[in-house]
PDB file of N, CA and C in Angstrom:
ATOM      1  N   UNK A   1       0.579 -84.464 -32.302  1.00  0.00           N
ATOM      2  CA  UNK A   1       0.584 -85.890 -32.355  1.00  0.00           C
ATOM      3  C   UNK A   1       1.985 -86.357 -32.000  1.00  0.00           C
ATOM      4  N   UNK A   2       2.005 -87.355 -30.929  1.00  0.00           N
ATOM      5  CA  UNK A   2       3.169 -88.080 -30.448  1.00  0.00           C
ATOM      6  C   UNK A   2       3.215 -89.425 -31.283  1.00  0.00           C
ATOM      7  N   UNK A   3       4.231 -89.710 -32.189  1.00  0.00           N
ATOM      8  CA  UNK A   3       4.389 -90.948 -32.250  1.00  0.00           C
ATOM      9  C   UNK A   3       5.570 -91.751 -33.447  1.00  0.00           C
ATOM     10  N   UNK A   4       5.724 -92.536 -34.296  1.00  0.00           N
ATOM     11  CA  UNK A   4       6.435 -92.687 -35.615  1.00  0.00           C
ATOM     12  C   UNK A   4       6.109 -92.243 -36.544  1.00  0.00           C
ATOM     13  N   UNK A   5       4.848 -91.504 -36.654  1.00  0.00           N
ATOM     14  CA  UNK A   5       4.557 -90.773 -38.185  1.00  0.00           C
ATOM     15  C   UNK A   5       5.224 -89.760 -38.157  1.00  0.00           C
ATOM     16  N   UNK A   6       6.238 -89.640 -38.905  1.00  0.00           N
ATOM     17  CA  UNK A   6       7.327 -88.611 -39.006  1.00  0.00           C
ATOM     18  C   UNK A   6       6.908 -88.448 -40.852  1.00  0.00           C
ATOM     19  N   UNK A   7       6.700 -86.815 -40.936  1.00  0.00           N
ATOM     20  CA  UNK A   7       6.195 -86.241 -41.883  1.00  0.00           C
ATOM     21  C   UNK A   7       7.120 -84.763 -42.466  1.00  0.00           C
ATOM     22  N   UNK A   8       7.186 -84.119 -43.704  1.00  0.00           N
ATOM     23  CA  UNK A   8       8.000 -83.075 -44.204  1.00  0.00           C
ATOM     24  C   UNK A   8       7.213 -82.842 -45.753  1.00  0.00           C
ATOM     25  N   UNK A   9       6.039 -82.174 -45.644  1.00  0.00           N
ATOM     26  CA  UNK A   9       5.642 -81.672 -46.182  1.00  0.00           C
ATOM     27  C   UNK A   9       5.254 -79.582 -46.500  1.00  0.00           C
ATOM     28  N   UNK A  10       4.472 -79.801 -47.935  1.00  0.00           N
ATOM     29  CA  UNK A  10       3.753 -78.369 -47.826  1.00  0.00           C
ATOM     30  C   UNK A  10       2.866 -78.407 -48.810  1.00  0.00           C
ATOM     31  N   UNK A  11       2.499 -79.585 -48.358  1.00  0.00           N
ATOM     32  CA  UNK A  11       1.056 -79.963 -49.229  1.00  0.00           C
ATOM     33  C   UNK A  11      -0.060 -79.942 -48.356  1.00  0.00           C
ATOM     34  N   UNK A  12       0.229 -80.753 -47.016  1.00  0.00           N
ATOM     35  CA  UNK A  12      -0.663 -80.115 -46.060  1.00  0.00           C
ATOM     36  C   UNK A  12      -1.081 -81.920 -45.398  1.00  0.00           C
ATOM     37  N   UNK A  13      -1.978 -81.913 -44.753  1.00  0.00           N
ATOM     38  CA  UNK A  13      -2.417 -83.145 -44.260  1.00  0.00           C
ATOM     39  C   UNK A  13      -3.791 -83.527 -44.467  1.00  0.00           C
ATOM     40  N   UNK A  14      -4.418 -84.674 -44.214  1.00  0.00           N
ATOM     41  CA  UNK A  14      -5.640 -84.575 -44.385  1.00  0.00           C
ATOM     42  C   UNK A  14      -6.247 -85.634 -43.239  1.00  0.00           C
ATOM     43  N   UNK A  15      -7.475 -85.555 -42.006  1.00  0.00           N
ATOM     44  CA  UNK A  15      -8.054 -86.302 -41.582  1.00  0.00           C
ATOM     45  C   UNK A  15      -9.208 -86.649 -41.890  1.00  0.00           C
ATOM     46  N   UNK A  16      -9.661 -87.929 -41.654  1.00  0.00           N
ATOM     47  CA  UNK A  16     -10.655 -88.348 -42.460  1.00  0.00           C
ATOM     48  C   UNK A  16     -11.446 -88.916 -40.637  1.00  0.00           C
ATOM     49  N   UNK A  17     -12.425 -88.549 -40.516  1.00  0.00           N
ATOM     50  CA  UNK A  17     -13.217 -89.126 -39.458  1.00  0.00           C
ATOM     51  C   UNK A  17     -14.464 -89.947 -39.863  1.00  0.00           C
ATOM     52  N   UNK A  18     -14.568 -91.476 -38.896  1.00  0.00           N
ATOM     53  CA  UNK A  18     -15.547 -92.079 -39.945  1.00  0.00           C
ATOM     54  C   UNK A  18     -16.063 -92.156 -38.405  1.00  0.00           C
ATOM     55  N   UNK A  19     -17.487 -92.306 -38.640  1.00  0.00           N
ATOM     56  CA  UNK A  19     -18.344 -92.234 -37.583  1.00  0.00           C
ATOM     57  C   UNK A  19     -18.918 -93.293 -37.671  1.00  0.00           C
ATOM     58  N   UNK A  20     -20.193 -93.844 -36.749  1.00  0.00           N
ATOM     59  CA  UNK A  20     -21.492 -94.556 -37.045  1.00  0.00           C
ATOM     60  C   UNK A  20     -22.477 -94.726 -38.090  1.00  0.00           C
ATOM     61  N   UNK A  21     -22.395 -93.350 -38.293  1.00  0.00           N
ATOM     62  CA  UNK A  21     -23.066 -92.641 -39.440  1.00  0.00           C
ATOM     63  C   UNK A  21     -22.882 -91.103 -40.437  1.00  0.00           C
ATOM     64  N   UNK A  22     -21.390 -91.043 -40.413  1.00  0.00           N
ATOM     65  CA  UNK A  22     -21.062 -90.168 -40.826  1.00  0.00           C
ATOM     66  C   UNK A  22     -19.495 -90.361 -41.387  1.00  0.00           C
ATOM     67  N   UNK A  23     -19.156 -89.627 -42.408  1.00  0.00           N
ATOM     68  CA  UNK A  23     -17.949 -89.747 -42.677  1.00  0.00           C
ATOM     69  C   UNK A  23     -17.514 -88.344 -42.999  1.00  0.00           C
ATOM     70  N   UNK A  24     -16.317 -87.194 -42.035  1.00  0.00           N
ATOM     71  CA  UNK A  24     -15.938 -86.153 -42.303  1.00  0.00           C
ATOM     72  C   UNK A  24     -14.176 -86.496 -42.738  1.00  0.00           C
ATOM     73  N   UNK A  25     -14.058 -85.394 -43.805  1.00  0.00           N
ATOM     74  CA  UNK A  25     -12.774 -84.957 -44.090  1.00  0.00           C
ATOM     75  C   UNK A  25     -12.308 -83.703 -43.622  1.00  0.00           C
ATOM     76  N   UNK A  26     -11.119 -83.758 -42.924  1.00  0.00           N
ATOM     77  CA  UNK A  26     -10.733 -82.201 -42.890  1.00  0.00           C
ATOM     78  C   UNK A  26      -9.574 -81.492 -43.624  1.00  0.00           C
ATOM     79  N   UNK A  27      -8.938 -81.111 -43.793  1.00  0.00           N
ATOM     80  CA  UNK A  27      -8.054 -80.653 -44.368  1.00  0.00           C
ATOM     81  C   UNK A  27      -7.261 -79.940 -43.232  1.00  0.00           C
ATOM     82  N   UNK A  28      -5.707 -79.650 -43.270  1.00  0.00           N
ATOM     83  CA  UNK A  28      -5.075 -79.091 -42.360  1.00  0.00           C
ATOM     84  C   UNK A  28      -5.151 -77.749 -42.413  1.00  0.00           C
ATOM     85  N   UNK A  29      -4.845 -76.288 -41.708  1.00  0.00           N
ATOM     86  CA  UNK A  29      -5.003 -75.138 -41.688  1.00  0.00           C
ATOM     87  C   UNK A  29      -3.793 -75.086 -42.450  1.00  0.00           C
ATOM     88  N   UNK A  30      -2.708 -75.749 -41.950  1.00  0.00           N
ATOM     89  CA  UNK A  30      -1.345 -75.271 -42.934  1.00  0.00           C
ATOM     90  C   UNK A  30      -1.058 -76.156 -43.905  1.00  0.00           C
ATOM     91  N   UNK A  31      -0.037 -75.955 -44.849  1.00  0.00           N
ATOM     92  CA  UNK A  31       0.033 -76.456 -45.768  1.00  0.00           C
ATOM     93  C   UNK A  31       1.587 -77.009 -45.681  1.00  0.00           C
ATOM     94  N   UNK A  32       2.682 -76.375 -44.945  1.00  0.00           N
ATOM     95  CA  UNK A  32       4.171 -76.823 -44.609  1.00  0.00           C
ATOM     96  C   UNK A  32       4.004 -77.624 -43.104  1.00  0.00           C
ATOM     97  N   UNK A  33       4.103 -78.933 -43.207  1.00  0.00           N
ATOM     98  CA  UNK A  33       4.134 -79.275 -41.821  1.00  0.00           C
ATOM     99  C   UNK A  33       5.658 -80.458 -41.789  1.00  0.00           C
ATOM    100  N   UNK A  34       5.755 -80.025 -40.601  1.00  0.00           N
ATOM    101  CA  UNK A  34       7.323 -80.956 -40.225  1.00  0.00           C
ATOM    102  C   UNK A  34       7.472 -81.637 -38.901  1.00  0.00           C
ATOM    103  N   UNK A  35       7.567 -82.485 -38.841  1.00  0.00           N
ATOM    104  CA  UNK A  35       7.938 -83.557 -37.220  1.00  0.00           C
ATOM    105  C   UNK A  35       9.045 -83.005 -36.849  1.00  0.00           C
ATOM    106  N   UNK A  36       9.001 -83.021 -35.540  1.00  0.00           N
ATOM    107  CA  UNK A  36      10.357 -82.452 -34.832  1.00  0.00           C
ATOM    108  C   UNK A  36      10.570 -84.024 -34.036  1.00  0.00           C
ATOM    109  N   UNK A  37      11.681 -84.466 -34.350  1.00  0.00           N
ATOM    110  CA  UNK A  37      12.212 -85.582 -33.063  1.00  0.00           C
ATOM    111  C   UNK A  37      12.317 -85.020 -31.250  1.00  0.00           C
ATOM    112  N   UNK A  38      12.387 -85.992 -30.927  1.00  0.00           N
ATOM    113  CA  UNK A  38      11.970 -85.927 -29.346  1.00  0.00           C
ATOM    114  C   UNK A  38      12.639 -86.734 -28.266  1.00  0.00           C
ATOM    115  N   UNK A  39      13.832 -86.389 -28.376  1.00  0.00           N
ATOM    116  CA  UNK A  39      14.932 -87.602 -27.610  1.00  0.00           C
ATOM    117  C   UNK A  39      14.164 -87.967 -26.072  1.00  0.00           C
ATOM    118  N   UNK A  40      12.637 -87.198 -25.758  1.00  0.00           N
ATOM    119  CA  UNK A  40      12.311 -87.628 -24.884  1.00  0.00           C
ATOM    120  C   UNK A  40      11.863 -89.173 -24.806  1.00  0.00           C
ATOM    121  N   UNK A  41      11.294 -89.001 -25.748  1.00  0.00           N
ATOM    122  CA  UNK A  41      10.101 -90.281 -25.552  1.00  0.00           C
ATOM    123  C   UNK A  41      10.646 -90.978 -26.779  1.00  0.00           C
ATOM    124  N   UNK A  42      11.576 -90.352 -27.321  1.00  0.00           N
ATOM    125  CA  UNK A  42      12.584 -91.260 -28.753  1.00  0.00           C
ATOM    126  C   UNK A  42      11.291 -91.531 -29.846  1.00  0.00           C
ATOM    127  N   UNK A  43      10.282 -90.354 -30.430  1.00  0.00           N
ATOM    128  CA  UNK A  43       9.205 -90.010 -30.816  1.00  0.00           C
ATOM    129  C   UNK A  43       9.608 -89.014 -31.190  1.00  0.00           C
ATOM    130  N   UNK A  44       8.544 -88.788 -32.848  1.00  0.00           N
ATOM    131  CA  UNK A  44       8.186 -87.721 -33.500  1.00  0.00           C
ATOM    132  C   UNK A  44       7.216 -87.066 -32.888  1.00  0.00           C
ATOM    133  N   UNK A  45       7.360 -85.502 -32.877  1.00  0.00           N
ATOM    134  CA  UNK A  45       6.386 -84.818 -32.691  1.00  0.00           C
ATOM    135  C   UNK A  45       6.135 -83.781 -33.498  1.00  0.00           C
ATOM    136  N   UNK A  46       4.559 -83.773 -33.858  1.00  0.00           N
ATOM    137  CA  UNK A  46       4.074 -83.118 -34.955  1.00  0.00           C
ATOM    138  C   UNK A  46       3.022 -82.060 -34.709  1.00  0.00           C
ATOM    139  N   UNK A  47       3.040 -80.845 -35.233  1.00  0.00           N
ATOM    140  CA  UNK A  47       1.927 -79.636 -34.805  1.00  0.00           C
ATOM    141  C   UNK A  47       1.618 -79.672 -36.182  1.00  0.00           C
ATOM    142  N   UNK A  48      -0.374 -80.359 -35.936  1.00  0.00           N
ATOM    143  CA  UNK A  48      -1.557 -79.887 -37.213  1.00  0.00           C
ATOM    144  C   UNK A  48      -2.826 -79.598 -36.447  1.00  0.00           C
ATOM    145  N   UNK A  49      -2.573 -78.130 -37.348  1.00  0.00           N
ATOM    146  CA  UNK A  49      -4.398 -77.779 -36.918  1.00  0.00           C
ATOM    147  C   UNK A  49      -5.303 -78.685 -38.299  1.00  0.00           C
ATOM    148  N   UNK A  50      -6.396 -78.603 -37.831  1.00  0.00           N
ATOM    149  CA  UNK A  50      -7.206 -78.542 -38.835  1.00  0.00           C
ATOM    150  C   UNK A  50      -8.616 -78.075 -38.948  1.00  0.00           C
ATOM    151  N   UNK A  51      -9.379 -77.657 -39.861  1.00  0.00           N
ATOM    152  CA  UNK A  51     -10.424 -76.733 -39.985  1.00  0.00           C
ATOM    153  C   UNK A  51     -11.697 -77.576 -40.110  1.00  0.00           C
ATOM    154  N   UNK A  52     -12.391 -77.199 -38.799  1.00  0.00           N
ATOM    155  CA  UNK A  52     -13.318 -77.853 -38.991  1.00  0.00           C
ATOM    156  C   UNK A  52     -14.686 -76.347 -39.087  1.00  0.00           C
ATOM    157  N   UNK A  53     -16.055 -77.204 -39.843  1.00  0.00           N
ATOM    158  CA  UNK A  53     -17.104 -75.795 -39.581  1.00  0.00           C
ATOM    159  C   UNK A  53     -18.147 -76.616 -38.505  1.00  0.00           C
ATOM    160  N   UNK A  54     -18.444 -75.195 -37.832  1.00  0.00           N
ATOM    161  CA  UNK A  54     -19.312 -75.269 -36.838  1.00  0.00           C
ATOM    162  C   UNK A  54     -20.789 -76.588 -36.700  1.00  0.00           C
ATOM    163  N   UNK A  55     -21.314 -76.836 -38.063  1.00  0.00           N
ATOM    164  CA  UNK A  55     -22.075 -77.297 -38.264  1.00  0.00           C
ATOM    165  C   UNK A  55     -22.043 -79.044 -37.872  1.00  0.00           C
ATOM    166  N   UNK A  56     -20.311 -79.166 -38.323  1.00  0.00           N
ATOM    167  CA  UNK A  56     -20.034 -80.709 -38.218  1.00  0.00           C
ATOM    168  C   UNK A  56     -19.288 -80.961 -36.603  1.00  0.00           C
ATOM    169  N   UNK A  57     -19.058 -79.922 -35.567  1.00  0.00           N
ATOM    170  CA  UNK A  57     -18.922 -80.193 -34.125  1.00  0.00           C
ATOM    171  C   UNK A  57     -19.380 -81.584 -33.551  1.00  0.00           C
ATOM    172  N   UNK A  58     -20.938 -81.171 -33.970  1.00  0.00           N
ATOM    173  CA  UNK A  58     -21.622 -82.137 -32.882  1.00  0.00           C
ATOM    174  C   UNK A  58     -21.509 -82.865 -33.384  1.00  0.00           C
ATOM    175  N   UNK A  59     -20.861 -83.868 -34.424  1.00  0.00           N
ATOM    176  CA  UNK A  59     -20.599 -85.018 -34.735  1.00  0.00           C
ATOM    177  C   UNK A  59     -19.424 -85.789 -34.337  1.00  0.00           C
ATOM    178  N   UNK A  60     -18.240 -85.367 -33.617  1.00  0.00           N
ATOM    179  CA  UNK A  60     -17.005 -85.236 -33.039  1.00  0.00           C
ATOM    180  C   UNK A  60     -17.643 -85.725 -31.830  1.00  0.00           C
ATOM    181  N   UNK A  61     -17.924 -86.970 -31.334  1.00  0.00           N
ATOM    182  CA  UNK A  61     -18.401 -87.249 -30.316  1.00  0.00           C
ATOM    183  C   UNK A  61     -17.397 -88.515 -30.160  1.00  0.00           C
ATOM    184  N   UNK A  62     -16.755 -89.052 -29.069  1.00  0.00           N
ATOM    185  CA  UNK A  62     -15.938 -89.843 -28.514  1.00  0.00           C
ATOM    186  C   UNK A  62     -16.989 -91.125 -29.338  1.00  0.00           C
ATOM    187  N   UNK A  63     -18.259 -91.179 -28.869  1.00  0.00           N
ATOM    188  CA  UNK A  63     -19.254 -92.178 -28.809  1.00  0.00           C
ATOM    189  C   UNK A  63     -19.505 -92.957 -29.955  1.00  0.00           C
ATOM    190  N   UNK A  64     -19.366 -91.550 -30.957  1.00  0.00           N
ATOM    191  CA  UNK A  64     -20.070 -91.620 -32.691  1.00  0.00           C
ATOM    192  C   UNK A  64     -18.588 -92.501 -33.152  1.00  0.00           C
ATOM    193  N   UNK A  65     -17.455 -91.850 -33.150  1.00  0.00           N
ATOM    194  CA  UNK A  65     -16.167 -92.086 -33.799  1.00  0.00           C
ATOM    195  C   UNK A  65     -15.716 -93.818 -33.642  1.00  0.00           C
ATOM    196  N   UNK A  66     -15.476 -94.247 -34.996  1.00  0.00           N
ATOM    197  CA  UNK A  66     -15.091 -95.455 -35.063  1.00  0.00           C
ATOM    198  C   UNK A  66     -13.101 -95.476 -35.589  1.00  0.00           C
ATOM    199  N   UNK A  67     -13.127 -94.872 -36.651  1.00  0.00           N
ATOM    200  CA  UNK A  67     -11.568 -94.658 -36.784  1.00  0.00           C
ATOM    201  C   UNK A  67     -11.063 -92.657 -37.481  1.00  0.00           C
ATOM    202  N   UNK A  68      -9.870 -92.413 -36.851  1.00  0.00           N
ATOM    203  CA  UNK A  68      -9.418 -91.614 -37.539  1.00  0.00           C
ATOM    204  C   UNK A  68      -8.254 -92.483 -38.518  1.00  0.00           C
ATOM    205  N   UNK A  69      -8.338 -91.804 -39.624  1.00  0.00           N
ATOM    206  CA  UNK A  69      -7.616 -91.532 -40.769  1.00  0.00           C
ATOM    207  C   UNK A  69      -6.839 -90.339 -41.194  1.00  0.00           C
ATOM    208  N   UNK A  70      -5.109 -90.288 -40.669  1.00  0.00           N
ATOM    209  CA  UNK A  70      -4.491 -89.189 -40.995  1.00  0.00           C
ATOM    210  C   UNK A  70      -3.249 -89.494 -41.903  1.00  0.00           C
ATOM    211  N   UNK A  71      -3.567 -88.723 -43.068  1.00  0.00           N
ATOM    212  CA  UNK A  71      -2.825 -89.265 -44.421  1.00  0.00           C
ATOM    213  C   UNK A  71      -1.827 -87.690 -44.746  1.00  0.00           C
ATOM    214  N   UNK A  72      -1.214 -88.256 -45.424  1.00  0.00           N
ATOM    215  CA  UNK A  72       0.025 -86.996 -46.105  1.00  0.00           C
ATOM    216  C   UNK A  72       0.701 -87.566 -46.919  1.00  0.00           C
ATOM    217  N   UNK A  73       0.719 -87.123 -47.886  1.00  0.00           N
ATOM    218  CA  UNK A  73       2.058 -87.427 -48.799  1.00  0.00           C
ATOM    219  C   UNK A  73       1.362 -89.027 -49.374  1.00  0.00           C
ATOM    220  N   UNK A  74       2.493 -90.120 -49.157  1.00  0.00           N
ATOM    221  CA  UNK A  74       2.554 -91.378 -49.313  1.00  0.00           C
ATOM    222  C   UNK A  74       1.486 -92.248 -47.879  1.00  0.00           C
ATOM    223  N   UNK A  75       1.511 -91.359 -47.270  1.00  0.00           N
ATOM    224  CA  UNK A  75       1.700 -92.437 -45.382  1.00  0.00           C
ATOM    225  C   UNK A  75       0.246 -92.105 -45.133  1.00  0.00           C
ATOM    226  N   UNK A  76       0.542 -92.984 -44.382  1.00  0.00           N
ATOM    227  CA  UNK A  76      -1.145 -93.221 -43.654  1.00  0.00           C
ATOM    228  C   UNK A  76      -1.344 -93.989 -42.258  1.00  0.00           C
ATOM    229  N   UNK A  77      -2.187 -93.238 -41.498  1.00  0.00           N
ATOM    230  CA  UNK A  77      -1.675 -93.731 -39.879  1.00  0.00           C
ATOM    231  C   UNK A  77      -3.512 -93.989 -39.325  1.00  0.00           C
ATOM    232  N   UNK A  78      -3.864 -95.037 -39.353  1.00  0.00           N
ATOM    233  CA  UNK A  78      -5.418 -95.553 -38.830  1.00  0.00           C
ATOM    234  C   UNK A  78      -5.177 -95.560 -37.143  1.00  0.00           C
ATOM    235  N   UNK A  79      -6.126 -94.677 -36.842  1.00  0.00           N
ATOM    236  CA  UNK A  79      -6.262 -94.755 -35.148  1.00  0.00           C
ATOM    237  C   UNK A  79      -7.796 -95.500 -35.027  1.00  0.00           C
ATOM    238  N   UNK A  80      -7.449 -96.779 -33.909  1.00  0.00           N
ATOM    239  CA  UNK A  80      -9.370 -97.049 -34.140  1.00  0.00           C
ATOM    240  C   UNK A  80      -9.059 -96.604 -32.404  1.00  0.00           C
ATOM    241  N   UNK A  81     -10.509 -96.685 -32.081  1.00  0.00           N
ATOM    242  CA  UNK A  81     -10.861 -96.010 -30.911  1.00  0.00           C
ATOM    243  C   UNK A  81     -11.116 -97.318 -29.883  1.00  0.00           C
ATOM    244  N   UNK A  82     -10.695 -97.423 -28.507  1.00  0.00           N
ATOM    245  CA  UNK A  82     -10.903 -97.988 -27.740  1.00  0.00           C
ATOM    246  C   UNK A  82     -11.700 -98.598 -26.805  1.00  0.00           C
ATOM    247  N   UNK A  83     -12.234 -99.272 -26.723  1.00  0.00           N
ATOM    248  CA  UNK A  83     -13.430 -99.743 -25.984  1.00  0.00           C
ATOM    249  C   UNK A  83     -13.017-100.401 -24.504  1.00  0.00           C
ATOM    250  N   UNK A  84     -13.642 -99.828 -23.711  1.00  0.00           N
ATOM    251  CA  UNK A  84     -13.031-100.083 -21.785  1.00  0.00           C
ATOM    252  C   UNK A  84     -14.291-100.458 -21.446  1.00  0.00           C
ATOM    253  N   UNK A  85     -14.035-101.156 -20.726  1.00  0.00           N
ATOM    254  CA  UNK A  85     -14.923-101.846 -19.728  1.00  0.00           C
ATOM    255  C   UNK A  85     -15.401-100.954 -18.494  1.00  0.00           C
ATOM    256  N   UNK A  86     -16.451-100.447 -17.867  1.00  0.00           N
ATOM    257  CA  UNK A  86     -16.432 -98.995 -17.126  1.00  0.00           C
ATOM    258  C   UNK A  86     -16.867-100.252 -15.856  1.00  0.00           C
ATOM    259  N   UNK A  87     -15.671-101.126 -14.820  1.00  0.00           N
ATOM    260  CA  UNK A  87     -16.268-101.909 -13.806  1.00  0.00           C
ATOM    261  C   UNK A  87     -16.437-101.247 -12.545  1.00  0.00           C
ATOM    262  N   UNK A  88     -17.046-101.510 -12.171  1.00  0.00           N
ATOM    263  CA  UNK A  88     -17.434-100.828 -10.274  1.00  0.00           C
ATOM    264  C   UNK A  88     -16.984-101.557  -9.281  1.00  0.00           C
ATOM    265  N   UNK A  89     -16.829-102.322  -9.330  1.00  0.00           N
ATOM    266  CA  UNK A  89     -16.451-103.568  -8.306  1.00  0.00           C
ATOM    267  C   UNK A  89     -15.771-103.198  -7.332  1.00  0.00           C
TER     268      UNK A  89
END
């Protein structure tokens, strides 16, 4: 993740995916995670896996997803998903 959520934990992270009709939590694979700064883009950058099971895949659909929710610690960062106009003209 590229952006201002700058994080220093080892508690771990947590995403929360809310769907149409579904609401998943994941939990991160690790439990120590740290932002590295990025004099590129003058941005935090952050490495999280997280564990998902096979069963809840097919719900991870661009289509289904209304917001992610990625929390740690105190902070909390809402991504809602974008809606484009697909014109032909």
């Amino acid at each position: 993740m590229i952006g201002s959520f700058r994080i220093k934990t080892i508690k771990g992270a947590q995403l929360v995916v809310i769907g149409t009709d579904f609401k998943l939590e994941l939990k991160s694979d690790m439990l120590e995670i740290e932002s590295d700064f990025s004099n590129v883009s003058n941005r935090c950058i952050t490495h999280i896996d997280f564990e998902i099971d096979a069963k809840d895949l097919s719900k991870i659909e661009p289509s289904k997803i209304k917001t992610l929710e990625l929390s740690s610690k105190k902070d909390k960062v809402i991504f809602s998903m974008l809606e484009y106009a697909d014109d032909e003209e």
